[in-house]
N, C-alpha and C. Protein backbone atom coordinates (compact mmCIF):
# COMPACT_ATOMS: atom_id res chain seq x y z
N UNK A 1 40.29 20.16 -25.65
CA UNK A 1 41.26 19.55 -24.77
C UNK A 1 40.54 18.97 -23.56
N UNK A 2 41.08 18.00 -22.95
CA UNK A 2 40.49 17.05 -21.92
C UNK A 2 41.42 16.67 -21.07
N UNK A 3 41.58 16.58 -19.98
CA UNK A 3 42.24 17.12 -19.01
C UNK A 3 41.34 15.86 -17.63
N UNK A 4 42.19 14.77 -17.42
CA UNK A 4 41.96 13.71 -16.14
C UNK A 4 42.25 14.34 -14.72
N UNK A 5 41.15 14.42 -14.08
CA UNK A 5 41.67 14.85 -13.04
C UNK A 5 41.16 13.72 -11.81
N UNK A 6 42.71 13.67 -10.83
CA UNK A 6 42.53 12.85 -10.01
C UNK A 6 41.81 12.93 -8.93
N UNK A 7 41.05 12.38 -8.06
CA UNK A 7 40.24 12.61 -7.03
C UNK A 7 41.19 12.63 -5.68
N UNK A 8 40.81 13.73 -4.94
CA UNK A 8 41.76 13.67 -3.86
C UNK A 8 41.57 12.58 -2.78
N UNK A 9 39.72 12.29 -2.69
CA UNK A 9 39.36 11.61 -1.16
C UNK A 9 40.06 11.74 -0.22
N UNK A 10 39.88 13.07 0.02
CA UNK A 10 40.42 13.87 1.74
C UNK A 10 39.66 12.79 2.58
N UNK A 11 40.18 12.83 3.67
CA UNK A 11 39.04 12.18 4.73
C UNK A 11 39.63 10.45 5.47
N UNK A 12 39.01 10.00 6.16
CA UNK A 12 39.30 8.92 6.33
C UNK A 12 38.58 7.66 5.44
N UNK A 13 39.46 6.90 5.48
CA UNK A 13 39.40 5.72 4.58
C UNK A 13 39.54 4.60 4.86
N UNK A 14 39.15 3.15 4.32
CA UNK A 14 39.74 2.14 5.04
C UNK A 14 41.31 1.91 4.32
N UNK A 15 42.39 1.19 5.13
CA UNK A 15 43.20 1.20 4.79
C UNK A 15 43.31 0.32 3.81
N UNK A 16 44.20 0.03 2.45
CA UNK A 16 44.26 -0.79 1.27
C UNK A 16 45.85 -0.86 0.98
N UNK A 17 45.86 -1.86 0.65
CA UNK A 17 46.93 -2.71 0.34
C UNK A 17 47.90 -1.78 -0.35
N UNK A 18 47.13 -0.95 -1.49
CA UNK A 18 48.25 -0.19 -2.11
C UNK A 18 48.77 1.06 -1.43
N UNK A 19 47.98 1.34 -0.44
CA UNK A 19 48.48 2.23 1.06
C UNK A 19 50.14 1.98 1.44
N UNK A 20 50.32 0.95 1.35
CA UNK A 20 51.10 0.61 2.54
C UNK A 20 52.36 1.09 2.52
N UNK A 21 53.15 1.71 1.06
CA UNK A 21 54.30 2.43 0.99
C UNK A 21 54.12 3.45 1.86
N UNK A 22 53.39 4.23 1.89
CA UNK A 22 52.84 5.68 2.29
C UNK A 22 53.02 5.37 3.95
N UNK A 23 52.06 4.47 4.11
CA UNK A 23 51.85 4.17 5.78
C UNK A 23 53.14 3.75 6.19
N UNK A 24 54.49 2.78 5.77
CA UNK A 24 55.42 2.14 5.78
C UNK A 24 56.38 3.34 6.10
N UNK A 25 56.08 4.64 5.32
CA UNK A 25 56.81 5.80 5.45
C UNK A 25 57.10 6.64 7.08
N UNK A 26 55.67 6.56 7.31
CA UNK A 26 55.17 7.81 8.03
C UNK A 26 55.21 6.74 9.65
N UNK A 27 55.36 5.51 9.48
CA UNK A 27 55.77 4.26 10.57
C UNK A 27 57.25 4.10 10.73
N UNK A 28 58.19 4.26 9.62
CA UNK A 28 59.19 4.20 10.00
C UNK A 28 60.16 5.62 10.51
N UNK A 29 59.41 6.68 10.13
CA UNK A 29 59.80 7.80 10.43
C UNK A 29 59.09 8.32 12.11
N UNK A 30 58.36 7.45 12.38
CA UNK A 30 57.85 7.91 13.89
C UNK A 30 58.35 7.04 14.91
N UNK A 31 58.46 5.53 14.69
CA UNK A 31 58.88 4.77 15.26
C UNK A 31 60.38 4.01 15.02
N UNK A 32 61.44 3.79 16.24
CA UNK A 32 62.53 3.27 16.42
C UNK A 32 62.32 1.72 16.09
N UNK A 33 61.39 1.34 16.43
CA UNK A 33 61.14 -0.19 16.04
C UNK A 33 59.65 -0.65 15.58
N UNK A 34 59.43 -0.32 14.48
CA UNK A 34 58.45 -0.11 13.71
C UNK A 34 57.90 -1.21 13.11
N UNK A 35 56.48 -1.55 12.69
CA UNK A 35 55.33 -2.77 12.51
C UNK A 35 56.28 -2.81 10.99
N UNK A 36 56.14 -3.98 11.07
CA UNK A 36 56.55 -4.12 9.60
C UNK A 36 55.35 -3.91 8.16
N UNK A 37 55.87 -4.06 6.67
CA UNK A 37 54.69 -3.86 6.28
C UNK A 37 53.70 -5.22 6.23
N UNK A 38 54.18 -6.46 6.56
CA UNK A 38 53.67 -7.51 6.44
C UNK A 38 52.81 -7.92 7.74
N UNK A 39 52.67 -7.09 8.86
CA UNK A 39 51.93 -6.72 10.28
C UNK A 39 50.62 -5.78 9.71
N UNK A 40 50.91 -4.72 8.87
CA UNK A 40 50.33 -4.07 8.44
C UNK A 40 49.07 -5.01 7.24
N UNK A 41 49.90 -5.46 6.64
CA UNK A 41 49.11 -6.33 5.11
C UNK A 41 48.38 -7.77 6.09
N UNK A 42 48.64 -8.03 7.22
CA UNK A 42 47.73 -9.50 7.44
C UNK A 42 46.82 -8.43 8.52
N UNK A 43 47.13 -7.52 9.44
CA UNK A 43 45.93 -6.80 9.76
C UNK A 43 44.62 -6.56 8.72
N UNK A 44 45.10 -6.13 7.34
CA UNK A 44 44.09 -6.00 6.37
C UNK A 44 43.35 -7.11 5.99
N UNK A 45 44.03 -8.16 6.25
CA UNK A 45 43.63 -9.41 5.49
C UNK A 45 42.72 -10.57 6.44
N UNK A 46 43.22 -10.25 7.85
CA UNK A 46 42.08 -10.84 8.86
C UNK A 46 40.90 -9.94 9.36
N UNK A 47 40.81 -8.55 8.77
CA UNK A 47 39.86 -7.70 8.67
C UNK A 47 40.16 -7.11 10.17
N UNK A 48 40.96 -6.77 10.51
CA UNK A 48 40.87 -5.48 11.43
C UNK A 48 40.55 -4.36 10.71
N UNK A 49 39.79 -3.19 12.05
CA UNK A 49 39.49 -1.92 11.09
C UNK A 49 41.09 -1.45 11.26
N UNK A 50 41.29 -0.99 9.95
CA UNK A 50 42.29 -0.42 9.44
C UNK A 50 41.93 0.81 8.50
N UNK A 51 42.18 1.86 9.05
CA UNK A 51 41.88 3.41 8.08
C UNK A 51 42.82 4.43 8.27
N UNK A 52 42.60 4.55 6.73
CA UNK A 52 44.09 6.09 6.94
C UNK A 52 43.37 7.31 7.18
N UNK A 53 44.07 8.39 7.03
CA UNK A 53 43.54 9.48 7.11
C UNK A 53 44.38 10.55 6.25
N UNK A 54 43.89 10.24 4.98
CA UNK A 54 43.99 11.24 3.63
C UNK A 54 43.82 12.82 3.15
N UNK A 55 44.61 13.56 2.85
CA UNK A 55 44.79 15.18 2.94
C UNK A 55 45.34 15.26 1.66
N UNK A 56 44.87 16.34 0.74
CA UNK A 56 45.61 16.79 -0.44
C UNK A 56 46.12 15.47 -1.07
N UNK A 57 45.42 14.19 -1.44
CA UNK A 57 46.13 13.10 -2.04
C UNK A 57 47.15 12.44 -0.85
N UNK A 58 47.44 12.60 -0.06
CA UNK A 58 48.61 11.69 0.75
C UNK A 58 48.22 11.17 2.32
N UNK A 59 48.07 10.12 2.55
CA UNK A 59 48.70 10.05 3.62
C UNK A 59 48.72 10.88 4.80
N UNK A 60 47.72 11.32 5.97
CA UNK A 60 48.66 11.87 7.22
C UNK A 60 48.64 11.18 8.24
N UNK A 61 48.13 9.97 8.20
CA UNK A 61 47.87 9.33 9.76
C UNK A 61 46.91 7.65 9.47
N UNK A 62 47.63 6.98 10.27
CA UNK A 62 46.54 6.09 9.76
C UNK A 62 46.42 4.88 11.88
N UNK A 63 45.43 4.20 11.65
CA UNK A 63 44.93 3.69 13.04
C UNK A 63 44.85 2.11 12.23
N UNK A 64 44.86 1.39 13.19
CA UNK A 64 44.62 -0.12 13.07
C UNK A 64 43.80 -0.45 14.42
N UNK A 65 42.38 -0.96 14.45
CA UNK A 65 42.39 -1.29 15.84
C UNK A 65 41.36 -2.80 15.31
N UNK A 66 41.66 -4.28 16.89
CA UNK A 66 41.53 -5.43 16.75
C UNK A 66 39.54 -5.10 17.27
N UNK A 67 38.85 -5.69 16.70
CA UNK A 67 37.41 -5.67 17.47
C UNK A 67 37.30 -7.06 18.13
N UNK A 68 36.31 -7.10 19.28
CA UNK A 68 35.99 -8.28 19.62
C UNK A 68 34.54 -7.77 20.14
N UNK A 69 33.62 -9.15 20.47
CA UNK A 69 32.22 -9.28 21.37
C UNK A 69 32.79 -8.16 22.31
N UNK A 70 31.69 -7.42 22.56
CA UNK A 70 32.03 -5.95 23.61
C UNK A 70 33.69 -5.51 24.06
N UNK A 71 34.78 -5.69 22.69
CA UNK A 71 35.34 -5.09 23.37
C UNK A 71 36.17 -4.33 22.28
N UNK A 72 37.21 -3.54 22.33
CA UNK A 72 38.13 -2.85 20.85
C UNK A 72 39.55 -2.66 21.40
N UNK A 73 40.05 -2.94 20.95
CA UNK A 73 42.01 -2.12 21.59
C UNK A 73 42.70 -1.70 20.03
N UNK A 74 42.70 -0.69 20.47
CA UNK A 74 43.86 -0.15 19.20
C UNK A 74 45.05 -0.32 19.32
N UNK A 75 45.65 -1.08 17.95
CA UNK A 75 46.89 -1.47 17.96
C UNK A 75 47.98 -0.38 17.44
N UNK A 76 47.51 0.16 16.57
CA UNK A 76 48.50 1.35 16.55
C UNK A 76 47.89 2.70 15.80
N UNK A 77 48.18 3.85 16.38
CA UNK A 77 47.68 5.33 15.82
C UNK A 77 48.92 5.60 15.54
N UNK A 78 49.01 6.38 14.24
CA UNK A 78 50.34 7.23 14.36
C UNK A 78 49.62 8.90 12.79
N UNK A 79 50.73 9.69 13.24
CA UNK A 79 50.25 10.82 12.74
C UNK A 79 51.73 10.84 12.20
N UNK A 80 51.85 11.50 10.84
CA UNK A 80 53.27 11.44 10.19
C UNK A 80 53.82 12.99 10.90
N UNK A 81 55.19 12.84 11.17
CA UNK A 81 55.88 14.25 12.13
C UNK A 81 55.23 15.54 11.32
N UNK A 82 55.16 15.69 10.46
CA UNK A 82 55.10 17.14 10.08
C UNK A 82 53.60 17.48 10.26
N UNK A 83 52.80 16.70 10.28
CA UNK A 83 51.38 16.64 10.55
C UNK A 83 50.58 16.94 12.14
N UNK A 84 51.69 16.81 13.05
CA UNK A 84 51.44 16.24 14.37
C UNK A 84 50.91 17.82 14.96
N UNK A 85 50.28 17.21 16.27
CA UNK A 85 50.20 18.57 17.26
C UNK A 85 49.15 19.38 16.80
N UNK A 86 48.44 19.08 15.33
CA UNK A 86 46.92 19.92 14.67
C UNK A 86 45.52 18.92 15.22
N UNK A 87 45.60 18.11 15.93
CA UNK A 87 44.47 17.54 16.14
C UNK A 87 44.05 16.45 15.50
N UNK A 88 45.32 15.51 14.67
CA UNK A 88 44.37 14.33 13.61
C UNK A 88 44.44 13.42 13.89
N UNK A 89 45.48 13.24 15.28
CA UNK A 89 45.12 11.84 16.45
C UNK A 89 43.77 12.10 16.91
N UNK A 90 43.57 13.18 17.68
CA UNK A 90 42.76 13.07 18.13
C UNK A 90 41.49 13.02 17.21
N UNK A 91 40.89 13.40 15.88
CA UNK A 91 40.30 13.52 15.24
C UNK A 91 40.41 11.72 14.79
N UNK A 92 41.30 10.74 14.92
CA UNK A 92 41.22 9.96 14.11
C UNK A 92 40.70 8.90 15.19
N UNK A 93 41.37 9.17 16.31
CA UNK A 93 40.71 8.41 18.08
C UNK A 93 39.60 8.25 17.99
N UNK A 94 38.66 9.19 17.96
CA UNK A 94 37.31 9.97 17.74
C UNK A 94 36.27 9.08 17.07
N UNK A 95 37.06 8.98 15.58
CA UNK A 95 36.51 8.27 14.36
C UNK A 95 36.17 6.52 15.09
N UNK A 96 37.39 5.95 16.02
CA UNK A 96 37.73 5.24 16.10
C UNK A 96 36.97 4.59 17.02
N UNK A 97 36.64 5.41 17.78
CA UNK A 97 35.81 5.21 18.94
C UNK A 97 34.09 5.08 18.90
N UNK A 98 33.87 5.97 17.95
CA UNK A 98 32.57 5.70 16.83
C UNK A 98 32.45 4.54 16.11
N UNK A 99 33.20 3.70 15.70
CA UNK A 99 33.45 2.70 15.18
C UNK A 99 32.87 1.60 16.22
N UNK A 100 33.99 1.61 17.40
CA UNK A 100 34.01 0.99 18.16
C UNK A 100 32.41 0.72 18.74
N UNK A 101 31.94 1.78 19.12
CA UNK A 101 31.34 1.56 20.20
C UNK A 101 29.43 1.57 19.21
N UNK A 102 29.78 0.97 17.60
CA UNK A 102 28.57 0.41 16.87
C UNK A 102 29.04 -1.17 16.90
């Protein structure tokens, strides 16, 4: 017997197109007036860094931020509610800022 097993890739990731249900989720459940997914899909597509941050197969958080010549602004962090308050903003800030500042 043979038996497929899926790969979890815990960790952060860049964000991908087939993301975006997941992210679409955890955006409309945090925010009252929330990025749409088509804000989300041309961020990917003019190459902002865009990365989620993946646990047990899903989704807990994902960052978008714009780069320029010496400079970075993040456009949006969010951590899905049930996730919040353990450290994976700040863990994902972190990432972000490492990014940034190569």
């Amino acid at each position: 017997m043979s038996a497929v097993i899926e790969p979890q890739h815990d960790g952060l990731l860049p964000m991908r197109m087939d993301d975006l249900d997941e992210v679409m989720a955890i955006e409309t459940a945090v925010y009252p007036f929330s990025w749409t997914e088509g804000i989300f899909a041309d961020c990917i597509k003019v190459g902002y860094s865009c990365w989620v941050y993946r646990e047990q197969g899903e989704i807990r958080g994902y960052c978008v931020m714009a780069l320029g010549p010496g400079e970075a602004h993040i456009l949006t962090l969010c951590v899905h509610p049930a996730f919040q308050r353990r450290g994976l903003a700040r863990m994902i800030m972190n990432f972000m800022l490492k990014l940034a500042r190569k």
